[in-house]
C-alpha atoms as a PDB file:
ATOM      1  CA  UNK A   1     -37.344 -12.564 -20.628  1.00  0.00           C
ATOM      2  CA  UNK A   2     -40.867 -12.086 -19.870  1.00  0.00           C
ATOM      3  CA  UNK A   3     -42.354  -8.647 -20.987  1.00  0.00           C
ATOM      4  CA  UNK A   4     -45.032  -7.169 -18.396  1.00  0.00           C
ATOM      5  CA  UNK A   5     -45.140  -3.379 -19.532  1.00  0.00           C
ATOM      6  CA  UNK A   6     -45.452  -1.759 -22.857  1.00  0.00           C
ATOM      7  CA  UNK A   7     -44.181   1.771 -23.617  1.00  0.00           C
ATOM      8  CA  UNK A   8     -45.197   3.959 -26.567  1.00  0.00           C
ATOM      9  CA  UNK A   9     -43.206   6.517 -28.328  1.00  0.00           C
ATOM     10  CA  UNK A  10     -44.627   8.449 -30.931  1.00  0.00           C
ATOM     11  CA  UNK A  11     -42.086   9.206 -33.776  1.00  0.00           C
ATOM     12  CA  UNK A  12     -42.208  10.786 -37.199  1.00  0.00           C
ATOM     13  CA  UNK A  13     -41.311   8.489 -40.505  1.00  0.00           C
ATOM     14  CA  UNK A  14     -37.533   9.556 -40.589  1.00  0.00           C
ATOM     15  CA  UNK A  15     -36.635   8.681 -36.917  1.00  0.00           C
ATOM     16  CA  UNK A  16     -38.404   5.453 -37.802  1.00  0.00           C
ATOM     17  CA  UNK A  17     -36.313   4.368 -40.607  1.00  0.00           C
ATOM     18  CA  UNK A  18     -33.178   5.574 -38.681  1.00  0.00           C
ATOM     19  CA  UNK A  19     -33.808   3.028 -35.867  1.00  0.00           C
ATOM     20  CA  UNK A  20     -35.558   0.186 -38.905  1.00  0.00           C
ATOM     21  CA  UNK A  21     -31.805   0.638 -40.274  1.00  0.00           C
ATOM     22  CA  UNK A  22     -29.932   0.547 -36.971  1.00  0.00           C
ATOM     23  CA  UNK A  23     -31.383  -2.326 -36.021  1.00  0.00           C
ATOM     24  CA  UNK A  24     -31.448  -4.194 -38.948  1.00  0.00           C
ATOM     25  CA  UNK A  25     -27.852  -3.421 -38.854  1.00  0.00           C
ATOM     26  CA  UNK A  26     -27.429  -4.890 -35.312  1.00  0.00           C
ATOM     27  CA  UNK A  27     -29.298  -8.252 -36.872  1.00  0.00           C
ATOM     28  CA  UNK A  28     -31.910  -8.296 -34.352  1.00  0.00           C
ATOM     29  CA  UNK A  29     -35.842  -6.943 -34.292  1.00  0.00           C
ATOM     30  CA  UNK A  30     -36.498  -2.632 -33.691  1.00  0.00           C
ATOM     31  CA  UNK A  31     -37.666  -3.839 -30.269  1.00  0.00           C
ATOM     32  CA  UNK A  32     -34.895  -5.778 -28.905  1.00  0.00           C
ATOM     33  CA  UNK A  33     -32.580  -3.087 -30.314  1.00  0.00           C
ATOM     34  CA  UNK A  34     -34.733  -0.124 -28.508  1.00  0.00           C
ATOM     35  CA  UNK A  35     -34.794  -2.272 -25.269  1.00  0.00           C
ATOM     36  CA  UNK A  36     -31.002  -2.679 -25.625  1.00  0.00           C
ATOM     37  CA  UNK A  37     -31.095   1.299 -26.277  1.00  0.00           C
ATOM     38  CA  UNK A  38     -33.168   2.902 -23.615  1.00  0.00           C
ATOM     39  CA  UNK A  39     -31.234   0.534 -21.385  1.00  0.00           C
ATOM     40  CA  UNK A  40     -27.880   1.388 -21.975  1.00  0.00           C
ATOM     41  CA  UNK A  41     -28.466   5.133 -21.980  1.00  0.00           C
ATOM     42  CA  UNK A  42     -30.697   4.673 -18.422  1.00  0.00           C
ATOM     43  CA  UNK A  43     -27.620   3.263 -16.898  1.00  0.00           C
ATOM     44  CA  UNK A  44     -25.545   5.793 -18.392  1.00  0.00           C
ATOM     45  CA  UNK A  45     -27.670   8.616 -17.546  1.00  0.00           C
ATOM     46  CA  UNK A  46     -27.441   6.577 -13.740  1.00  0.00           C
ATOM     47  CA  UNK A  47     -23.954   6.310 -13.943  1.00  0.00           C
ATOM     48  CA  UNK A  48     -24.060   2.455 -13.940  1.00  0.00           C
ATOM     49  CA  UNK A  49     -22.103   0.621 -17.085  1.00  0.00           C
ATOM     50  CA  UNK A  50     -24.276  -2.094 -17.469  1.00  0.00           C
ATOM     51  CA  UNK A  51     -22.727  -4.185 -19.884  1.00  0.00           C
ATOM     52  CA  UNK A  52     -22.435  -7.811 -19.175  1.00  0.00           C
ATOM     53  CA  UNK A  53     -19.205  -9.184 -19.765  1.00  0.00           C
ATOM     54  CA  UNK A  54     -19.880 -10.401 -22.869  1.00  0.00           C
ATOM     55  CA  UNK A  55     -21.285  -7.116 -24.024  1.00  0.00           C
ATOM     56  CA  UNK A  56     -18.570  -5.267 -23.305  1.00  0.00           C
ATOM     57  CA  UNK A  57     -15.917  -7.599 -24.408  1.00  0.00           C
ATOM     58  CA  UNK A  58     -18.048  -7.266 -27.823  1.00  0.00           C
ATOM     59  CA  UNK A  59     -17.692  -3.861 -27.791  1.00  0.00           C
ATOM     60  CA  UNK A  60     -13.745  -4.174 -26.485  1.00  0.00           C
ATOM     61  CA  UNK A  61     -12.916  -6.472 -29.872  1.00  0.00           C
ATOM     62  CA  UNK A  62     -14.785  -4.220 -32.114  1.00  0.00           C
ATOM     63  CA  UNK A  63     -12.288  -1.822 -31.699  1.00  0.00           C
ATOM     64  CA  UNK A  64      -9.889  -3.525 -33.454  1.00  0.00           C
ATOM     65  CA  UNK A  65      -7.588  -2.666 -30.642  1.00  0.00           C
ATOM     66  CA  UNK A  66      -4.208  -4.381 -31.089  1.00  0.00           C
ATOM     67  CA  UNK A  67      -4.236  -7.078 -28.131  1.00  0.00           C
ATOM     68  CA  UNK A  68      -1.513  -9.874 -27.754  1.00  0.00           C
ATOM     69  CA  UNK A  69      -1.084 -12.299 -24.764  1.00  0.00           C
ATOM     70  CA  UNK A  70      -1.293 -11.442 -20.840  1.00  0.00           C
ATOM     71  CA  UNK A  71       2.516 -11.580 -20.279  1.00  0.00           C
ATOM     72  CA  UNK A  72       3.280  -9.464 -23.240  1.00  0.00           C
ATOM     73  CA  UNK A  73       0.570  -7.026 -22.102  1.00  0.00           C
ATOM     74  CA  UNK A  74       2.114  -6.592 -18.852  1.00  0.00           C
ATOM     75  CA  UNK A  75       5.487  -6.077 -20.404  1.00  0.00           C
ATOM     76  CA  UNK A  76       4.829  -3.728 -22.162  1.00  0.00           C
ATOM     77  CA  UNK A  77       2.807  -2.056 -19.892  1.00  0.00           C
ATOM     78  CA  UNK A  78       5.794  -1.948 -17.744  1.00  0.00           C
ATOM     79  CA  UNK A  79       8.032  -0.716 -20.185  1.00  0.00           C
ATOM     80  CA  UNK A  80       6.009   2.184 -21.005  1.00  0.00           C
ATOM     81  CA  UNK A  81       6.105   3.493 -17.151  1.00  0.00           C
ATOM     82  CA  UNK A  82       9.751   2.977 -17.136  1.00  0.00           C
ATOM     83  CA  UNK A  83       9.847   5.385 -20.049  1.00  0.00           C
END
């Protein structure tokens, strides 16, 4: 992706090592993580999702959500209305 504008954002030492640690967490460089960021809450703000699929089937897994196979799914979705 090629960069053509730079933004700055003054902030004070704390805030900095907040978003040092979140991005370290998130394995990638405080850049790509504040891109990812201010992105996500723009298109929230917007009211778009913005997730690519793979993003948001990240984010779907993380859960930890209990998940089994398509026909069971629908099952038991259909059991649950019949309820």
């Amino acid at each position: 992706m090629a960069m053509t504008k730079r933004i700055q954002i003054p902030i004070d030492e704390p805030e900095l090592a907040l978003v040092k640690a979140a991005a370290s967490r998130a394995g990638v460089p405080v850049a790509e993580w504040a891109r990812a960021i201010l992105g996500e809450e723009a298109r929230r703000e917007l009211g778009e999702s913005g997730l690519d699929p793979q993003r948001a089937l990240d984010r779907l897994f993380s859960t930890e959500a209990p998940v089994a196979g398509v026909a069971t799914m629908i099952e038991e979705s259909i059991a649950g209305r019949l309820e």
